[in-house]
Protein backbone atom coordinates (compact mmCIF):
# COMPACT_ATOMS: atom_id res chain seq x y z
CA UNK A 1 39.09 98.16 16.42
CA UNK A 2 41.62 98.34 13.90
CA UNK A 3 40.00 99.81 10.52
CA UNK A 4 41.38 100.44 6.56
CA UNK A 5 40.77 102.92 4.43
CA UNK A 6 40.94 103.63 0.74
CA UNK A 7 40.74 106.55 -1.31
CA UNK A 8 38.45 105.58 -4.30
CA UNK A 9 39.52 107.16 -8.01
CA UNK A 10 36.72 109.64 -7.50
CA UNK A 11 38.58 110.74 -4.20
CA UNK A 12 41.73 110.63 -5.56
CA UNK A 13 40.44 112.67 -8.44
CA UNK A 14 39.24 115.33 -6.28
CA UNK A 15 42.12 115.52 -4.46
CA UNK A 16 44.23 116.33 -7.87
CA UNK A 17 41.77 118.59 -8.80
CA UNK A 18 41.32 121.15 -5.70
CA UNK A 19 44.22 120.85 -3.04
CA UNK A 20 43.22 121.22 0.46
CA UNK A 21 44.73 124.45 2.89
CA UNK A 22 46.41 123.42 5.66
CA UNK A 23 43.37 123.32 8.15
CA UNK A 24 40.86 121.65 5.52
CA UNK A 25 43.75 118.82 5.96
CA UNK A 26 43.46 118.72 9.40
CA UNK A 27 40.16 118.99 9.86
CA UNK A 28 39.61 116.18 7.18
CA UNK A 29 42.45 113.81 8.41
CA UNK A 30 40.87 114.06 11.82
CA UNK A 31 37.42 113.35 10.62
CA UNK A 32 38.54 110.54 8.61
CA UNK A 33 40.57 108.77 11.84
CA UNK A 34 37.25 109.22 13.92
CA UNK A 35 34.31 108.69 11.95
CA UNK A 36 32.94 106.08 9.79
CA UNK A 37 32.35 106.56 6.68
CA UNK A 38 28.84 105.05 6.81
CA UNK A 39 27.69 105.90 9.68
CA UNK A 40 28.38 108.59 12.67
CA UNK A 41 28.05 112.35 11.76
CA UNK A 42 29.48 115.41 13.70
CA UNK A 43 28.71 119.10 13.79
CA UNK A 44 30.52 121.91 13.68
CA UNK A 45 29.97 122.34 17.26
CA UNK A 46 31.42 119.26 18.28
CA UNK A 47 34.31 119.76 15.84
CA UNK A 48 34.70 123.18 17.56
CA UNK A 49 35.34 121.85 20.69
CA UNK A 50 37.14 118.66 19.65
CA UNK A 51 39.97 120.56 17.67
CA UNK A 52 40.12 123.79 20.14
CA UNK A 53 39.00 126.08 16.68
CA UNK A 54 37.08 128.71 16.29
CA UNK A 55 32.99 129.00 15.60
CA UNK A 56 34.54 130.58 11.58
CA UNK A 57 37.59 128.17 10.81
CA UNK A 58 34.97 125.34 11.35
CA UNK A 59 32.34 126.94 9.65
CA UNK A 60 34.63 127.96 6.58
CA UNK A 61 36.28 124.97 6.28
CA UNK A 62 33.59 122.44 6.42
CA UNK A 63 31.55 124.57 3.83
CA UNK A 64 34.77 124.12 1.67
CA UNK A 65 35.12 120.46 2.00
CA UNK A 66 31.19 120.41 1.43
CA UNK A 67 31.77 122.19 -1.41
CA UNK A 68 34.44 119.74 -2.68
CA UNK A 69 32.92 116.85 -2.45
CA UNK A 70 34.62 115.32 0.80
CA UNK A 71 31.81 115.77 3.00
CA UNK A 72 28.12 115.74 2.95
CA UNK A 73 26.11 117.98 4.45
CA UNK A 74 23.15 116.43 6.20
CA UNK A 75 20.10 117.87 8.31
CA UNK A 76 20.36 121.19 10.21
CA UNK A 77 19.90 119.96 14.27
CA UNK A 78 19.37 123.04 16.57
CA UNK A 79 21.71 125.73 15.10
CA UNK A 80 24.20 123.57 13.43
CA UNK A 81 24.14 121.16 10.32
CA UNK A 82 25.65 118.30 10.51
CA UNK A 83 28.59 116.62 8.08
CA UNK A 84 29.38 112.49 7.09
CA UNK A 85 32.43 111.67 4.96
CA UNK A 86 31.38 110.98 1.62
CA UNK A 87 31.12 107.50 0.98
CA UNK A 88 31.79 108.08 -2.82
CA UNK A 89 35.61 109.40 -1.80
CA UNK A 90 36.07 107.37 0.88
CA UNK A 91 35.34 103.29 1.84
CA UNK A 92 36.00 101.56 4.58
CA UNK A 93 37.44 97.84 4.52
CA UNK A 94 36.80 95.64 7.27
């Protein structure tokens, strides 16, 4: 299913204000084309294996885009927390 998304003026914003590394891009670009913004969450293990990166380039980068504001950190499950866009940045229009 076909899907649109917008970057609010809060998203924008944050994009103007830190710039994102080459792999917090990718890793965010591919997070944005497979998850919803409201719903499904993914660890870093999954994103580990989905992306073919290593255990610290996931865990370094999703801290960052924690820390930016593009994702939020939910519950810690087993060993790993796990990470939702933020629906402040990000909507989804049907």
């Amino acid at each position: 299913m076909a899907r649109s998304l917008v970057i609010t003026e809060l998203g924008l914003q944050a994009f103007q204000k830190s710039p994102l590394t080459k792999v917090e891009g990718f890793i965010l670009w591919h997070l944005i084309g497979r998850f919803p913004v409201s719903g499904d969450v993914i660890s870093k293990t999954q994103l580990e294996s989905s992306l073919s990166i290593s255990h610290r380039a996931a865990s370094t980068t999703m801290k960052r885009l924690s820390e930016r504001g593009f994702l939020v950190r939910g519950p810690k499950v087993g060993v790993s927390h796990h990470y939702k866009l933020n629906p402040a940045l990000f909507k989804v229009l049907s």
